[in-house]
PDB file of N, CA and C in Angstrom:
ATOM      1  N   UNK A   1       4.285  51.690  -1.483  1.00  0.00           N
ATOM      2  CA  UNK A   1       4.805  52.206  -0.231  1.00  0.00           C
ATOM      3  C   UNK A   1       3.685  52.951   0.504  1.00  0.00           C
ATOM      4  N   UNK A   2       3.513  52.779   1.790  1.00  0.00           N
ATOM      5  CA  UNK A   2       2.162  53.402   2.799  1.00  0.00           C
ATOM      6  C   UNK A   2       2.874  54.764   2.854  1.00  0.00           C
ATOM      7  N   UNK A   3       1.903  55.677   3.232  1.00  0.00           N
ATOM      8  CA  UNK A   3       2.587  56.755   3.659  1.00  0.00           C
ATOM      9  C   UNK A   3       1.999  56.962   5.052  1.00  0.00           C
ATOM     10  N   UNK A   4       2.440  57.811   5.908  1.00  0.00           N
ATOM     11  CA  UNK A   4       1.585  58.407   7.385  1.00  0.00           C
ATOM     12  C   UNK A   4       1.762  59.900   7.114  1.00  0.00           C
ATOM     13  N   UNK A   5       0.847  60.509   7.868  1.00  0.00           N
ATOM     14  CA  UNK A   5       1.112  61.614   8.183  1.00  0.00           C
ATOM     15  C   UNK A   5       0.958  62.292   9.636  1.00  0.00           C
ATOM     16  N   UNK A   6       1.316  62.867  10.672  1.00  0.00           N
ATOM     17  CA  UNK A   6       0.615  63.322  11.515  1.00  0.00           C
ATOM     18  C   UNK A   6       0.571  65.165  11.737  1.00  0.00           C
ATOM     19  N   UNK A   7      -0.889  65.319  12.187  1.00  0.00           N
ATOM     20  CA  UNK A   7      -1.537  66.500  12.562  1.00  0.00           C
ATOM     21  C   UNK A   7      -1.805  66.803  13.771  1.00  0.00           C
ATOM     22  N   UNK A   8      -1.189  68.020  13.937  1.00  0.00           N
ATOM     23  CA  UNK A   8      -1.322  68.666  15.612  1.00  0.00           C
ATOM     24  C   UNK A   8      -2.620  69.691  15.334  1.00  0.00           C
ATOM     25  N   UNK A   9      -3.815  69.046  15.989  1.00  0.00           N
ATOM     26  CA  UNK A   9      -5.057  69.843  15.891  1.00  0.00           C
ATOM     27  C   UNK A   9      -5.082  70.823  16.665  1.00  0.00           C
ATOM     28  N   UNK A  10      -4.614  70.419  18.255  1.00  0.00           N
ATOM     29  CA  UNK A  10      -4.715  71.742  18.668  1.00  0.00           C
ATOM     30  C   UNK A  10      -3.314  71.301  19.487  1.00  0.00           C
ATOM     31  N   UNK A  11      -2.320  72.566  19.773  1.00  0.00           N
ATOM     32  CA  UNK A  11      -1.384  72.971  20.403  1.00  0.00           C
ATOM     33  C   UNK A  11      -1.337  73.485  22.436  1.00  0.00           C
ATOM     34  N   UNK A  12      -2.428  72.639  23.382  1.00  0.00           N
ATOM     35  CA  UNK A  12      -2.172  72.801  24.254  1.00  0.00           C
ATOM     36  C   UNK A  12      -3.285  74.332  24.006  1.00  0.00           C
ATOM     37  N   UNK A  13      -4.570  73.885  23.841  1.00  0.00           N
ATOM     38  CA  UNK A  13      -5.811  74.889  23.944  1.00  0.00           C
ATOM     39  C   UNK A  13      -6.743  74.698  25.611  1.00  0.00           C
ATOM     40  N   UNK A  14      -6.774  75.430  26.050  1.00  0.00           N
ATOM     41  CA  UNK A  14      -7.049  75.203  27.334  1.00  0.00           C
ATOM     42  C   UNK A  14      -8.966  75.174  26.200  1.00  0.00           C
ATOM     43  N   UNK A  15      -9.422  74.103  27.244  1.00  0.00           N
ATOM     44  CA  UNK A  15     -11.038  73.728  27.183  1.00  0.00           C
ATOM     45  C   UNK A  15     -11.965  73.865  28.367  1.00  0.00           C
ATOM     46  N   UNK A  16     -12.616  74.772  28.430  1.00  0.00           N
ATOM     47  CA  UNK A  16     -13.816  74.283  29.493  1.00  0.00           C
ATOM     48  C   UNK A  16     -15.132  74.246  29.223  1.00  0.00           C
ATOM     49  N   UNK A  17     -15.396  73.825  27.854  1.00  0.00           N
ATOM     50  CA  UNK A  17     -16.899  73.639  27.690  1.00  0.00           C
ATOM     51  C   UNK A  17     -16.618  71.743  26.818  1.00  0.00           C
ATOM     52  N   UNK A  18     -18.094  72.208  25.588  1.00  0.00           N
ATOM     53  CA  UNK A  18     -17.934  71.932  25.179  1.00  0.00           C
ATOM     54  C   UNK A  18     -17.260  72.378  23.297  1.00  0.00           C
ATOM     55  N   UNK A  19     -16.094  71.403  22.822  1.00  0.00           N
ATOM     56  CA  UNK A  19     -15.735  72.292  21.547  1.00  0.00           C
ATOM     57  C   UNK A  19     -15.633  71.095  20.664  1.00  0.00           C
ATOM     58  N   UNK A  20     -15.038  71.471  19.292  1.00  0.00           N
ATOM     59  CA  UNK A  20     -14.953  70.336  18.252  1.00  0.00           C
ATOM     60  C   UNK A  20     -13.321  70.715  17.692  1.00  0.00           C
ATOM     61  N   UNK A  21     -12.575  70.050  17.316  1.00  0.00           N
ATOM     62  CA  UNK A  21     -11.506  70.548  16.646  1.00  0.00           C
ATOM     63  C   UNK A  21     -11.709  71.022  15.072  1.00  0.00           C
ATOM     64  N   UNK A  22     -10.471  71.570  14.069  1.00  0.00           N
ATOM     65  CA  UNK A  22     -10.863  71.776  12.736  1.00  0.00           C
ATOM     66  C   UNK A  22     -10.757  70.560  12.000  1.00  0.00           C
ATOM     67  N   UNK A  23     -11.910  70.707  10.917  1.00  0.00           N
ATOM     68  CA  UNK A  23     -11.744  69.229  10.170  1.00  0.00           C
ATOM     69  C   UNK A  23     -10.608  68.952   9.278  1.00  0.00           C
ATOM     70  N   UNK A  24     -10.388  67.589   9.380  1.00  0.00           N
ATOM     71  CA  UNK A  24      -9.102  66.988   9.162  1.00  0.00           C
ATOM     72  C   UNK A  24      -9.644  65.981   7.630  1.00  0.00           C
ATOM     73  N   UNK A  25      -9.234  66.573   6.509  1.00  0.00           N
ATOM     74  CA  UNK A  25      -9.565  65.561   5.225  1.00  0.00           C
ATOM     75  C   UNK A  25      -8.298  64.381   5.009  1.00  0.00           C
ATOM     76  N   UNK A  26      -8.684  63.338   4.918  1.00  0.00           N
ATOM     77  CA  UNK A  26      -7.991  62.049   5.245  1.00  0.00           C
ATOM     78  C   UNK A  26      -8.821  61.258   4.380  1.00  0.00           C
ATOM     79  N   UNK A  27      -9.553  61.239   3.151  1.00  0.00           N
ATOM     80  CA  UNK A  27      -9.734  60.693   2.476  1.00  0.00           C
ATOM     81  C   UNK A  27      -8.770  59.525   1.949  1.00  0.00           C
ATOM     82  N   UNK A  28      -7.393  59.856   1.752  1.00  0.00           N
ATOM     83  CA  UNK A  28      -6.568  59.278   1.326  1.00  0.00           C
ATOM     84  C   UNK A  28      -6.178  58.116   2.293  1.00  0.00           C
ATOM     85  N   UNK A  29      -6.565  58.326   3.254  1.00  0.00           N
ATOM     86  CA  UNK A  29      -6.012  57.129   4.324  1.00  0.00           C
ATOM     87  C   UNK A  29      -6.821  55.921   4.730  1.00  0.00           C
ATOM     88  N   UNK A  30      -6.222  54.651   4.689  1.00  0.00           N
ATOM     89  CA  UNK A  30      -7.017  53.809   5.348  1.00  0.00           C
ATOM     90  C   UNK A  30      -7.286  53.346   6.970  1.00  0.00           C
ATOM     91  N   UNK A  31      -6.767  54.148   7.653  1.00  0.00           N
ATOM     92  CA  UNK A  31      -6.596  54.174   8.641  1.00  0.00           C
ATOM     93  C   UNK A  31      -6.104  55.023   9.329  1.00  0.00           C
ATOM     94  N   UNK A  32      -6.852  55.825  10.732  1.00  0.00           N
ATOM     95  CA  UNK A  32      -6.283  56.455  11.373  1.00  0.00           C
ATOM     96  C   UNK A  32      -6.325  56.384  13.150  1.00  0.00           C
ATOM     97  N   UNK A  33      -5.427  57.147  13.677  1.00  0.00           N
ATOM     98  CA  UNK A  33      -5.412  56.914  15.120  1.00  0.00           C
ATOM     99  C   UNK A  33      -5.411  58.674  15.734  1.00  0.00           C
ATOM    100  N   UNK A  34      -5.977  58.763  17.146  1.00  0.00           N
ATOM    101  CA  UNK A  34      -6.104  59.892  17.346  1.00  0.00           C
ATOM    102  C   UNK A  34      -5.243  60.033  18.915  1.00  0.00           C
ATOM    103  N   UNK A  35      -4.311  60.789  19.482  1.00  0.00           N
ATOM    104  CA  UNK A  35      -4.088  60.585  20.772  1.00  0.00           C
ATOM    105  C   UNK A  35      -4.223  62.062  21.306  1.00  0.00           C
ATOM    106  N   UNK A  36      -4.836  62.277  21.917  1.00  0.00           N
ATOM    107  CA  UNK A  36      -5.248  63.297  23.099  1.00  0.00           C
ATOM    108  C   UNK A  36      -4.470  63.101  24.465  1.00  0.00           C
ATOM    109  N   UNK A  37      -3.359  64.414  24.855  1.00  0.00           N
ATOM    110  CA  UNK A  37      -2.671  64.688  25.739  1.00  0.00           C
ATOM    111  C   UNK A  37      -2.872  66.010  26.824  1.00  0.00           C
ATOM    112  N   UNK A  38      -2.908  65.734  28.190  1.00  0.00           N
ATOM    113  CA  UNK A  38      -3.773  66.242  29.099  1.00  0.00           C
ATOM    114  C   UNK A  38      -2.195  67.301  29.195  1.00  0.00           C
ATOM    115  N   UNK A  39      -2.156  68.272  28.994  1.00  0.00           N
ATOM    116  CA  UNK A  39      -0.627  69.357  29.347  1.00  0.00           C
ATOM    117  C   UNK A  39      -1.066  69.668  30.802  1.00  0.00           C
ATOM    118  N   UNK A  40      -0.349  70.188  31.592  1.00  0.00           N
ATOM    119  CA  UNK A  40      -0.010  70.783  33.007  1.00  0.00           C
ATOM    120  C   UNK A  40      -0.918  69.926  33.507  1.00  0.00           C
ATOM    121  N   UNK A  41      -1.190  70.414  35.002  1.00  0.00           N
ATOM    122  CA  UNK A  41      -2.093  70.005  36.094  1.00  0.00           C
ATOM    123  C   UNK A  41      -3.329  70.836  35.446  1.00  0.00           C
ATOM    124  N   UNK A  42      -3.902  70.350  34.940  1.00  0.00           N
ATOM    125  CA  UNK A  42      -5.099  70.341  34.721  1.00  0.00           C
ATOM    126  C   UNK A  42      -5.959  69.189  34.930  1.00  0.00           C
ATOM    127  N   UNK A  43      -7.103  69.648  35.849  1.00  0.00           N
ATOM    128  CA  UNK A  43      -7.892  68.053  36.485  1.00  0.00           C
ATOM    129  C   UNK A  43      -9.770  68.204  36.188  1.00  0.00           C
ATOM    130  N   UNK A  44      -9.750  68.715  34.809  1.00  0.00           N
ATOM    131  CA  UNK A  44     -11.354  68.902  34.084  1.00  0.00           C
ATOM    132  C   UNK A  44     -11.527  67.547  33.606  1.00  0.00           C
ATOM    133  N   UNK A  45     -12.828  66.804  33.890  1.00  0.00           N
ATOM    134  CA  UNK A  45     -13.118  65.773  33.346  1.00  0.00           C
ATOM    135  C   UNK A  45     -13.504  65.980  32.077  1.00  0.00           C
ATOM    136  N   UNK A  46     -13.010  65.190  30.968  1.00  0.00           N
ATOM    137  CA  UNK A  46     -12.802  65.372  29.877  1.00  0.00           C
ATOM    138  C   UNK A  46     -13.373  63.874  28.877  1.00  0.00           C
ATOM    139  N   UNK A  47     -14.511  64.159  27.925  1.00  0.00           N
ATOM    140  CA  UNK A  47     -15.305  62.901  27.243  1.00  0.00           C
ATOM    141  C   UNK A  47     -14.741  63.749  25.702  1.00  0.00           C
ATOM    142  N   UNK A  48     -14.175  62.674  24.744  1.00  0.00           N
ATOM    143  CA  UNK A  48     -13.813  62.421  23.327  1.00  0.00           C
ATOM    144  C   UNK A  48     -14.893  61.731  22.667  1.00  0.00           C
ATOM    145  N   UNK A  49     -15.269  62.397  21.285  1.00  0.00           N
ATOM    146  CA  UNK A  49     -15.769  61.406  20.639  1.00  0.00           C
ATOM    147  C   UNK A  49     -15.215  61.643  19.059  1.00  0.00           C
ATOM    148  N   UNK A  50     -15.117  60.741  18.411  1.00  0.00           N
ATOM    149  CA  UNK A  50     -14.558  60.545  16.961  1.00  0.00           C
ATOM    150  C   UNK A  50     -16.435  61.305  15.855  1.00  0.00           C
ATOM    151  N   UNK A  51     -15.747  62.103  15.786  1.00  0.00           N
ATOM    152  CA  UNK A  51     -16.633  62.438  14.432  1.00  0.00           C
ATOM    153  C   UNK A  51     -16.764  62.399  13.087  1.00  0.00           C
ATOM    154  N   UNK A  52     -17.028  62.102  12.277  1.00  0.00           N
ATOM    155  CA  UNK A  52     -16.971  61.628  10.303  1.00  0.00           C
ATOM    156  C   UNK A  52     -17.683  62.697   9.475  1.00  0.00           C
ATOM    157  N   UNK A  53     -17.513  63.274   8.462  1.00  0.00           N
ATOM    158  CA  UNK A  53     -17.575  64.301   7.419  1.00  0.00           C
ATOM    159  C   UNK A  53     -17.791  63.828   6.373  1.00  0.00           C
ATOM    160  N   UNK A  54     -18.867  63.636   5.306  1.00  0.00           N
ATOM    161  CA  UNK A  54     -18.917  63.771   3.663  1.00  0.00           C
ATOM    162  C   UNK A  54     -17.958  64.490   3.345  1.00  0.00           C
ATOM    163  N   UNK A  55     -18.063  66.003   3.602  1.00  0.00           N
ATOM    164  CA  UNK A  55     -17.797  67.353   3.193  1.00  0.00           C
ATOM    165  C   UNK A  55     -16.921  68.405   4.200  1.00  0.00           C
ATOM    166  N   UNK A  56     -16.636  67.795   5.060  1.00  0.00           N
ATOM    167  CA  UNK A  56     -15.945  68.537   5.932  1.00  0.00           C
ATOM    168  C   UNK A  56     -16.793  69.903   6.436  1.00  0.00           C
ATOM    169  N   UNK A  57     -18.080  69.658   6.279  1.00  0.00           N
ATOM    170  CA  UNK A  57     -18.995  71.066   7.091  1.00  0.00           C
ATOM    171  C   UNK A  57     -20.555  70.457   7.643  1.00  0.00           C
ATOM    172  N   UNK A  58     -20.854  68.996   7.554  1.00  0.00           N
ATOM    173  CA  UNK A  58     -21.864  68.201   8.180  1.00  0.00           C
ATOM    174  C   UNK A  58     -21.040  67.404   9.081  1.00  0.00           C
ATOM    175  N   UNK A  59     -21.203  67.076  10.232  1.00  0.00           N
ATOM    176  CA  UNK A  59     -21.212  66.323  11.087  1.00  0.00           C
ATOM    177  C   UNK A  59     -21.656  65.228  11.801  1.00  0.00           C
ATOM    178  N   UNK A  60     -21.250  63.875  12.131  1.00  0.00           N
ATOM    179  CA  UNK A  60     -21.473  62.972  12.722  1.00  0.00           C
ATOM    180  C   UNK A  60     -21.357  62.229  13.583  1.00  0.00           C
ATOM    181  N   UNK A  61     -21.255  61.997  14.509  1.00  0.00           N
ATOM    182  CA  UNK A  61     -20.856  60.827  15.793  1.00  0.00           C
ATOM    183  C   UNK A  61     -20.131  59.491  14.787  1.00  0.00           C
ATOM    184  N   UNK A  62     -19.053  59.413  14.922  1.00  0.00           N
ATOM    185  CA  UNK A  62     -19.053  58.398  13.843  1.00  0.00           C
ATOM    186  C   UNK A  62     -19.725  56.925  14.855  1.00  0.00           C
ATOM    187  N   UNK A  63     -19.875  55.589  13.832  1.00  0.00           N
ATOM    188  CA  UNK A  63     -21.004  54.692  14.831  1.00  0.00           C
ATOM    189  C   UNK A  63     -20.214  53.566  15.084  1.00  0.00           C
ATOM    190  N   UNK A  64     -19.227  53.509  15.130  1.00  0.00           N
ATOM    191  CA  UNK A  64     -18.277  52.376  15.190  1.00  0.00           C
ATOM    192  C   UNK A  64     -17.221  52.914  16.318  1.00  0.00           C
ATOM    193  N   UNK A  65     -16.972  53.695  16.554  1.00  0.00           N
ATOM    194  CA  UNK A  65     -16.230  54.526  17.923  1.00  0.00           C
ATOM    195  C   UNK A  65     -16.710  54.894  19.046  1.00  0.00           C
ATOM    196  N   UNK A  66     -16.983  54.451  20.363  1.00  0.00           N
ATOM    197  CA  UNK A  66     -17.346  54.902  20.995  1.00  0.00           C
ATOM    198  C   UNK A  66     -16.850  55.952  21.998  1.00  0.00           C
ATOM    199  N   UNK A  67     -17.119  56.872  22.624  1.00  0.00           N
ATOM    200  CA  UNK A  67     -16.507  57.793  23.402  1.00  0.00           C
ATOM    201  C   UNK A  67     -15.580  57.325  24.038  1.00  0.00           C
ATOM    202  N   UNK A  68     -15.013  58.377  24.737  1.00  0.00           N
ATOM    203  CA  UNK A  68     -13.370  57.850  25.049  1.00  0.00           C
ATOM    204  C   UNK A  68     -13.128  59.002  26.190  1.00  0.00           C
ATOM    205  N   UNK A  69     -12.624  58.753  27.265  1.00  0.00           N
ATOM    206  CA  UNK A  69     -12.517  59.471  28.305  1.00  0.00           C
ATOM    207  C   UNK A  69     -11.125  59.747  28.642  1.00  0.00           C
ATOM    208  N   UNK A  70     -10.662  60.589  28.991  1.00  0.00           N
ATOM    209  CA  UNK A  70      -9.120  61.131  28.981  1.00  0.00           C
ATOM    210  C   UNK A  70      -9.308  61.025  30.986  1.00  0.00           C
ATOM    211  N   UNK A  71      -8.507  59.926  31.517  1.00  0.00           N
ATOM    212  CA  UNK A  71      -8.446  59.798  32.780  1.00  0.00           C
ATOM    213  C   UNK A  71      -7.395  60.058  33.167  1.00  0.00           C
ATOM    214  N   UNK A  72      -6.204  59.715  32.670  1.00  0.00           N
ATOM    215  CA  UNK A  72      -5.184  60.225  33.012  1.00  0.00           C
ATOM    216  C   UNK A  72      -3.952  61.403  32.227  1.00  0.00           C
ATOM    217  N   UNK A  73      -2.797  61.413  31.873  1.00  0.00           N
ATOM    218  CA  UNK A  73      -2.421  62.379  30.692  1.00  0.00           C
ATOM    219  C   UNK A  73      -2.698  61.935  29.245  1.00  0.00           C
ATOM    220  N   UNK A  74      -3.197  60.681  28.953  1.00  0.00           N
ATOM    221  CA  UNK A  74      -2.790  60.314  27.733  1.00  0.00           C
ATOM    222  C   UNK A  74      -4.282  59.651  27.124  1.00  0.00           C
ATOM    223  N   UNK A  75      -4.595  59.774  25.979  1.00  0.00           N
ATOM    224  CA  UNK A  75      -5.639  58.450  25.564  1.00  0.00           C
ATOM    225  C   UNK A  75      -5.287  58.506  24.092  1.00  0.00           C
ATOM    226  N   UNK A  76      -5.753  57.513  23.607  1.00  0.00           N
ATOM    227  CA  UNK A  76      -5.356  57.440  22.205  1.00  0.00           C
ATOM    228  C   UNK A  76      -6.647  56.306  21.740  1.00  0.00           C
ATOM    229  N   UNK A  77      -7.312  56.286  20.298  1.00  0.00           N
ATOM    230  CA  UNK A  77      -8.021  55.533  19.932  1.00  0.00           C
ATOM    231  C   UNK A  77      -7.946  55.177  18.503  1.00  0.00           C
ATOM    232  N   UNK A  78      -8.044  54.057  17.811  1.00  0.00           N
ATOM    233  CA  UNK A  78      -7.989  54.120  16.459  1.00  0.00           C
ATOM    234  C   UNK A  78      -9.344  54.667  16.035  1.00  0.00           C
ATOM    235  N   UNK A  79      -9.740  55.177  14.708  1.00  0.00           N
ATOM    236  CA  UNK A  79     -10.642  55.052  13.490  1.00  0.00           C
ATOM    237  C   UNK A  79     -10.330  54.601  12.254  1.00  0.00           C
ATOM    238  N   UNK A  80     -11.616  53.562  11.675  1.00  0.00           N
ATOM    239  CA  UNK A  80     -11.578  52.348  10.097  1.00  0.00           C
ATOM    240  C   UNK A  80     -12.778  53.105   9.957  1.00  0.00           C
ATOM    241  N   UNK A  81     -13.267  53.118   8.955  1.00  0.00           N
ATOM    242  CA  UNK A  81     -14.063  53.285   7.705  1.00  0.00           C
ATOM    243  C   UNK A  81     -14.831  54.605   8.175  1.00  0.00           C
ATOM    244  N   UNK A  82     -13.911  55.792   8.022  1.00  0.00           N
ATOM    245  CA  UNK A  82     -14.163  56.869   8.259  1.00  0.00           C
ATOM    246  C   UNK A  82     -14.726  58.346   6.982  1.00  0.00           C
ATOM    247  N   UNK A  83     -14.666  57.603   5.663  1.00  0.00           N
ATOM    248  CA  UNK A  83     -14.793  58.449   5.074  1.00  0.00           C
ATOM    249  C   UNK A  83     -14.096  59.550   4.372  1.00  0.00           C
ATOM    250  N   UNK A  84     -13.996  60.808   3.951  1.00  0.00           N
ATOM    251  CA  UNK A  84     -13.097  62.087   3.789  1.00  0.00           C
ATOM    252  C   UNK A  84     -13.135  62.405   4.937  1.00  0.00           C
ATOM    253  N   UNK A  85     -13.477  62.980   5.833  1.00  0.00           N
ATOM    254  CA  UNK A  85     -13.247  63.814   7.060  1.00  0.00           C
ATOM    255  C   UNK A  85     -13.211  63.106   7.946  1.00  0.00           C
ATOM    256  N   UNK A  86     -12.451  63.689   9.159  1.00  0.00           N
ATOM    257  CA  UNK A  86     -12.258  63.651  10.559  1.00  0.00           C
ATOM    258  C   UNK A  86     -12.044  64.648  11.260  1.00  0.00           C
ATOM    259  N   UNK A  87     -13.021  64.689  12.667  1.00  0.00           N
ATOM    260  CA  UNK A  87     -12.162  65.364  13.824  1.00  0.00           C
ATOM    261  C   UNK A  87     -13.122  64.791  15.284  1.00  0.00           C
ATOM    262  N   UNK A  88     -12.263  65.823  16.278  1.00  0.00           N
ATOM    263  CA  UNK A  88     -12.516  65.231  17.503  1.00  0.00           C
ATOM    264  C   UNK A  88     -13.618  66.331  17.654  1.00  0.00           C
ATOM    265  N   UNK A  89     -14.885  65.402  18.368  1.00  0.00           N
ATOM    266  CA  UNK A  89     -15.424  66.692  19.584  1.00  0.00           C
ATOM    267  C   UNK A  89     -15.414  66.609  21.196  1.00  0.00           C
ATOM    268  N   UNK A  90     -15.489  67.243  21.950  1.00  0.00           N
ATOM    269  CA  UNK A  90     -15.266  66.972  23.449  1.00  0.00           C
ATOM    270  C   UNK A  90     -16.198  67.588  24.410  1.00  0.00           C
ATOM    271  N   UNK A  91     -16.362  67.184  25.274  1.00  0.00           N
ATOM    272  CA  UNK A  91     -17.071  67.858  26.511  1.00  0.00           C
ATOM    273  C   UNK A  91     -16.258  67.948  27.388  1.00  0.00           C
ATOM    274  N   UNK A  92     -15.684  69.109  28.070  1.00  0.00           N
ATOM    275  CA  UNK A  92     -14.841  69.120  29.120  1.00  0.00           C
ATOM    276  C   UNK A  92     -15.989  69.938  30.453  1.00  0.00           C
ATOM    277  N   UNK A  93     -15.360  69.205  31.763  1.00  0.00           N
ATOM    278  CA  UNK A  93     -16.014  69.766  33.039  1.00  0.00           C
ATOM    279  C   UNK A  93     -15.088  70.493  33.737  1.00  0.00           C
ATOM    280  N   UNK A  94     -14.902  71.626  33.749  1.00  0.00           N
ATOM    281  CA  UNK A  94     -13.295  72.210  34.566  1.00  0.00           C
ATOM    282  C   UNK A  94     -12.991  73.240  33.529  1.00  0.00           C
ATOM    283  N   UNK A  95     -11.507  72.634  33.652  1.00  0.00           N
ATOM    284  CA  UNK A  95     -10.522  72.915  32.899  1.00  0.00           C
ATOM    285  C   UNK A  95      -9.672  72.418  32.747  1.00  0.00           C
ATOM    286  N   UNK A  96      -9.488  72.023  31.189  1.00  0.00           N
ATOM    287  CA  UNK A  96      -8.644  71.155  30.806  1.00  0.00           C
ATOM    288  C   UNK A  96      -7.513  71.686  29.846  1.00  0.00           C
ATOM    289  N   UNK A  97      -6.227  71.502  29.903  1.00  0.00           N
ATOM    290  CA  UNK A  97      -5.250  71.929  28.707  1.00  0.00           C
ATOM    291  C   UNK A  97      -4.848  70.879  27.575  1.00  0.00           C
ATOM    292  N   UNK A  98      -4.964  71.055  25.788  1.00  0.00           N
ATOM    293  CA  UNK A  98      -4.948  69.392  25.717  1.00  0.00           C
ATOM    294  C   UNK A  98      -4.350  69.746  24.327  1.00  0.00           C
ATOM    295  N   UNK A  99      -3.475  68.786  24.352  1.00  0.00           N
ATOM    296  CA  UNK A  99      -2.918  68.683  22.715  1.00  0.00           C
ATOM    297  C   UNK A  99      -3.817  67.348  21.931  1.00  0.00           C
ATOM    298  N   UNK A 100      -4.095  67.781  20.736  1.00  0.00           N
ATOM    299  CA  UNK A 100      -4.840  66.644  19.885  1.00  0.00           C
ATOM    300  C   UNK A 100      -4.003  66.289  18.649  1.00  0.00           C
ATOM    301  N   UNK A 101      -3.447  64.926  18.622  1.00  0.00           N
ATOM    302  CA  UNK A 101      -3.159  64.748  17.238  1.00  0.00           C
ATOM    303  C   UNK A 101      -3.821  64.026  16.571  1.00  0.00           C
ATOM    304  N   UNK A 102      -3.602  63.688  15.262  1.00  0.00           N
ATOM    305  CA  UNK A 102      -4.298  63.042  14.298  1.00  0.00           C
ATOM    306  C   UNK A 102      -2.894  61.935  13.501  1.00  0.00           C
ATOM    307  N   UNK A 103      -3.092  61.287  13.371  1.00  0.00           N
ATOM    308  CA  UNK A 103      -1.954  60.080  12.457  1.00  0.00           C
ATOM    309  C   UNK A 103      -2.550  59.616  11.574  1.00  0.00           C
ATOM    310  N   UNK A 104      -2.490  59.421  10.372  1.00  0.00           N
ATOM    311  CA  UNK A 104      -2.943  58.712   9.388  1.00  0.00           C
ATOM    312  C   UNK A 104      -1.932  57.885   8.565  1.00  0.00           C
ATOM    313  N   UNK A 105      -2.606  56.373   8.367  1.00  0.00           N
ATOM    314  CA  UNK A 105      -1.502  55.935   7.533  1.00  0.00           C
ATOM    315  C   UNK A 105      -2.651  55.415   6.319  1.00  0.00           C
ATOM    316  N   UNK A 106      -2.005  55.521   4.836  1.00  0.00           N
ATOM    317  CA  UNK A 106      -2.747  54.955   3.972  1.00  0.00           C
ATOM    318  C   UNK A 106      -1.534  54.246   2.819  1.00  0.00           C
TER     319      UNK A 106
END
């Protein structure tokens, strides 16, 4: 039987730089998906990228994901062969308000 799980990384954190979310260990999963949600009128241009962890305290661009731009309220992207860790990092221009989840199914 697969299991899923999903993780609310951040709860509607207003962003105006650049930040990273907390790392997410998902070792157990073969697959995951990430969807990023734009809350209120907030109109900060906003760049995603999928990052990968050994150890959950080194960091990587993962190389199979490419950035991902939040244009309207919603984006969502899968990640495969990610390793133990995950999380998002972002560059926001403005100000942006944004919920991040994490889904994993293994």
């Amino acid at each position: 039987m697969r299991h899923t799980q999903t993780a609310v990384l951040e709860r509607g954190e207003d962003f105006s730089s650049d930040f990273a979310t907390e790392p997410y260990e998902v070792a157990w999963a073969g697959e995951a998906r990430f969807f990023v949600q734009r809350l209120e009128d907030t109109a900060g241009d906003v760049e995603l990228r999928t990052q990968i962890s050994p150890d959950g305290i080194t960091w990587v661009d993962a190389e199979n994901t490419p950035a991902v731009r939040l244009d309207g309220t919603m984006v969502t992207w899968p990640v495969r062969e990610f390793g133990g860790w995950l999380r998002v990092s972002g560059t926001v221009s403005g100000l942006a308000r944004l919920r991040i989840y994490l889904v994993c199914k293994g």
